[in-house]
PDB file of N, CA and C in Angstrom:
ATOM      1  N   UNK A   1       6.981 -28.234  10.848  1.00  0.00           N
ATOM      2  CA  UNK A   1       6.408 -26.888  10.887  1.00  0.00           C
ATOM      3  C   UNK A   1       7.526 -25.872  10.639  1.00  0.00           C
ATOM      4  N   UNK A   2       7.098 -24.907   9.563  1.00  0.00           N
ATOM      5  CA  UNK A   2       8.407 -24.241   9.493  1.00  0.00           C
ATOM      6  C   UNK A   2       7.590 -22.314   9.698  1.00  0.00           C
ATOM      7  N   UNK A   3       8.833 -22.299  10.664  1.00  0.00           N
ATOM      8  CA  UNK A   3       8.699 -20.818  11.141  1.00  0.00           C
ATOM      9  C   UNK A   3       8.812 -19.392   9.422  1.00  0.00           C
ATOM     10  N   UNK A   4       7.735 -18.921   9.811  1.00  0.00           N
ATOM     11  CA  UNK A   4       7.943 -17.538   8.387  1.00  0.00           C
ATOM     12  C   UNK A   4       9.499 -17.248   9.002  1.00  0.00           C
ATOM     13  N   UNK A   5      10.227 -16.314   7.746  1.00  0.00           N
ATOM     14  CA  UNK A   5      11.443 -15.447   7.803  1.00  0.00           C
ATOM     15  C   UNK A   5      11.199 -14.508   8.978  1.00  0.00           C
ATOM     16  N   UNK A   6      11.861 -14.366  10.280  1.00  0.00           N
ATOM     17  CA  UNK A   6      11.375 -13.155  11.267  1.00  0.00           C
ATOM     18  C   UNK A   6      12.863 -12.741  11.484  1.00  0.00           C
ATOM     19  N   UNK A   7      12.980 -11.522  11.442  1.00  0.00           N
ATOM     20  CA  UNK A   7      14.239 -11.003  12.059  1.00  0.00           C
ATOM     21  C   UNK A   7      14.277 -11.776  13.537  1.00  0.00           C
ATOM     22  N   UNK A   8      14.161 -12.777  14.426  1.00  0.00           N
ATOM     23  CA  UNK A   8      14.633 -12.636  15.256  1.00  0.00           C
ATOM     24  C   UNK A   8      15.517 -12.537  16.217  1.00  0.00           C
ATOM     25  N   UNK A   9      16.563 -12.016  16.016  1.00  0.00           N
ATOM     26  CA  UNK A   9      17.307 -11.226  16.362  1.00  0.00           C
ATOM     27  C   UNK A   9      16.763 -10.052  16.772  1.00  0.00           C
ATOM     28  N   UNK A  10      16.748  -9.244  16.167  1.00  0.00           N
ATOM     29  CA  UNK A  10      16.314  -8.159  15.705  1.00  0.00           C
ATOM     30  C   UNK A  10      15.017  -7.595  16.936  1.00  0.00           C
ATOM     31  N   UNK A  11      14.017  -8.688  17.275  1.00  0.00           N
ATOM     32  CA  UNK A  11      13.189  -8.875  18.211  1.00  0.00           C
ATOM     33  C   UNK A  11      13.402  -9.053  19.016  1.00  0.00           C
ATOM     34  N   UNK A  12      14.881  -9.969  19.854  1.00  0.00           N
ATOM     35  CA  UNK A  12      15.193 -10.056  20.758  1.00  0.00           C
ATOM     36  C   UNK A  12      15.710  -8.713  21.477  1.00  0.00           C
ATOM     37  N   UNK A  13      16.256  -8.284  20.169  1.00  0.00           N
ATOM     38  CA  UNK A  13      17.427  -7.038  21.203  1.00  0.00           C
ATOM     39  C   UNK A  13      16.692  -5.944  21.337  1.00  0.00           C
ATOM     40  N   UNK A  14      15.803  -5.582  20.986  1.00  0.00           N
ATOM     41  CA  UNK A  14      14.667  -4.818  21.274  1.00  0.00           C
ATOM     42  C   UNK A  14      13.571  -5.139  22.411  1.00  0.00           C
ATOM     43  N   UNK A  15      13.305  -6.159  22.356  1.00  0.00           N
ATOM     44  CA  UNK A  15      12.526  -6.717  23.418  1.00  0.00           C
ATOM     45  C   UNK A  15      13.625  -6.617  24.725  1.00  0.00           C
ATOM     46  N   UNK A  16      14.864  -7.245  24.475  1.00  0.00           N
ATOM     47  CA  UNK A  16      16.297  -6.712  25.774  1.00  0.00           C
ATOM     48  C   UNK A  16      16.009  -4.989  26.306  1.00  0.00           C
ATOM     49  N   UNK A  17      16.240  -4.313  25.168  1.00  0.00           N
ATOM     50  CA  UNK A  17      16.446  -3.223  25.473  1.00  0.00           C
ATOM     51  C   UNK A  17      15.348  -2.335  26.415  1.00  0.00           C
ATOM     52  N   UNK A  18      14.133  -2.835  25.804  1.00  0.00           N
ATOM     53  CA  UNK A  18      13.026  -2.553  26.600  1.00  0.00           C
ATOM     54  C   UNK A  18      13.005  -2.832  27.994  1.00  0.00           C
ATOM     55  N   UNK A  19      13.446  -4.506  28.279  1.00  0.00           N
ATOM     56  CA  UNK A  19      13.512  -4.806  29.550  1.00  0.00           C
ATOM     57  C   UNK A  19      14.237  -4.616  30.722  1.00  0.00           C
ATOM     58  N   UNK A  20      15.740  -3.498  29.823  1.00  0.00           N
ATOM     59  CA  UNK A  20      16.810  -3.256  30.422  1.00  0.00           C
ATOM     60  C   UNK A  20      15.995  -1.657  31.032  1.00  0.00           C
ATOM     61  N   UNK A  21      15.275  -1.188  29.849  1.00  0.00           N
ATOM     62  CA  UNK A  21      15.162   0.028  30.624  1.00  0.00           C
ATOM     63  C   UNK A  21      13.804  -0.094  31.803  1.00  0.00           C
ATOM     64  N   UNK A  22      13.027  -1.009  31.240  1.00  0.00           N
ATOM     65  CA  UNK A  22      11.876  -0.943  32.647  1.00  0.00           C
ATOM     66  C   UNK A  22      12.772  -1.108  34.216  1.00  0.00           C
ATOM     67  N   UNK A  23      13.716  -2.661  33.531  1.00  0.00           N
ATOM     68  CA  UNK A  23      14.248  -2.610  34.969  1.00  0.00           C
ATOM     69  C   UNK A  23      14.961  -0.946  35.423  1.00  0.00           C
ATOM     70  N   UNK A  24      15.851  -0.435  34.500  1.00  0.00           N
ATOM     71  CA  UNK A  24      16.106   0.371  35.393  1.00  0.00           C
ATOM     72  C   UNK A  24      15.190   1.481  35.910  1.00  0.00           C
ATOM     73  N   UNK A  25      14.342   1.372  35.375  1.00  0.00           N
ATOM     74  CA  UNK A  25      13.582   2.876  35.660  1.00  0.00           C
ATOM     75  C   UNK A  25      12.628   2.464  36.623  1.00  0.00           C
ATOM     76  N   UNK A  26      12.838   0.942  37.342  1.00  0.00           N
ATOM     77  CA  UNK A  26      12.272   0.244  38.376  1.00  0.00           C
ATOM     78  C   UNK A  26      13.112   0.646  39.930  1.00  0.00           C
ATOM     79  N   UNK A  27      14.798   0.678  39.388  1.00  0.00           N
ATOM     80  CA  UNK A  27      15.543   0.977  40.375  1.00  0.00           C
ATOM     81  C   UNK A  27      15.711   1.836  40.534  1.00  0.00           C
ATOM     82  N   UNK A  28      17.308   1.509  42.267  1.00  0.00           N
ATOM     83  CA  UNK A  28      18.299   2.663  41.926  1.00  0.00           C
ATOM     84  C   UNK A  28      18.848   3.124  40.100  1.00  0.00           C
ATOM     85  N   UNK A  29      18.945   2.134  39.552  1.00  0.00           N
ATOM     86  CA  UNK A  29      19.414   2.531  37.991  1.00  0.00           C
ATOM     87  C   UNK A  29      18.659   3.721  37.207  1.00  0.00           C
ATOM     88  N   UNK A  30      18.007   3.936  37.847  1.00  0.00           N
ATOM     89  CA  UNK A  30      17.214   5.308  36.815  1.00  0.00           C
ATOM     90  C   UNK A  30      17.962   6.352  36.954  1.00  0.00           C
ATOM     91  N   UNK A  31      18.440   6.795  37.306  1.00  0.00           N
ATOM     92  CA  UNK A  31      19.879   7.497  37.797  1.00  0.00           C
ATOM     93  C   UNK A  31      20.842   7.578  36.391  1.00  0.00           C
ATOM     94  N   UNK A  32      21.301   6.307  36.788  1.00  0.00           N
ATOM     95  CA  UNK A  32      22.310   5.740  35.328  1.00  0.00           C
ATOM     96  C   UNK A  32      21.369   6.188  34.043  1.00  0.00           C
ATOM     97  N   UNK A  33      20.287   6.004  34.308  1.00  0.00           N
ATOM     98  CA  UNK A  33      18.990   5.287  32.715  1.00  0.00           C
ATOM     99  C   UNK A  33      19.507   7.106  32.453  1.00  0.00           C
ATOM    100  N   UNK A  34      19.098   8.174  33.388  1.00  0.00           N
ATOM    101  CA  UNK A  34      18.882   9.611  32.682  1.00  0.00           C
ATOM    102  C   UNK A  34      20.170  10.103  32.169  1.00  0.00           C
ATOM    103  N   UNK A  35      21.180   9.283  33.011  1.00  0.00           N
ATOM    104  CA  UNK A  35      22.904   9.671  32.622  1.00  0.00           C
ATOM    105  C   UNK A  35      22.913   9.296  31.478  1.00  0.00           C
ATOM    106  N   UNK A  36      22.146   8.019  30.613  1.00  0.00           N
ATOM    107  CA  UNK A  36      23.002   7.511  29.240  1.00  0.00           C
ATOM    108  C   UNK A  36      22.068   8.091  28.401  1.00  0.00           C
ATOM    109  N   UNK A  37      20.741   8.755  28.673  1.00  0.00           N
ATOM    110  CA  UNK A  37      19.845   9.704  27.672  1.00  0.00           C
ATOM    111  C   UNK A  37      20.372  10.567  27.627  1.00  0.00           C
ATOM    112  N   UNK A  38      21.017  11.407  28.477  1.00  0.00           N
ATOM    113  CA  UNK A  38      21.662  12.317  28.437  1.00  0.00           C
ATOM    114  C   UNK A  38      22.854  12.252  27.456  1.00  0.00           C
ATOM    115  N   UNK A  39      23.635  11.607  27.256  1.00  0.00           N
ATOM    116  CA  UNK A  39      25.052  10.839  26.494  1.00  0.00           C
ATOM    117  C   UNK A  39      24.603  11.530  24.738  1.00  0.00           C
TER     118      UNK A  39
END
């Protein structure tokens, strides 16, 4: 079985990034999360 061409990569670090910000905006880290929007 062969997988189509998918960036995945590309899917991962996006799907990361997403999960980095739920977590923080779960925690204390939302703090940090508005400091690096701010940046």
């Amino acid at each position: 079985m062969k997988l189509p061409s998918v960036p995945w990569k590309n899917i991962a670090a996006i799907g990361g990034a997403v999960e980095t910000r739920l977590w923080l905006a779960t925690r204390p880290g939302k703090h940090m999360l508005n400091h690096l929007s701010a940046a």
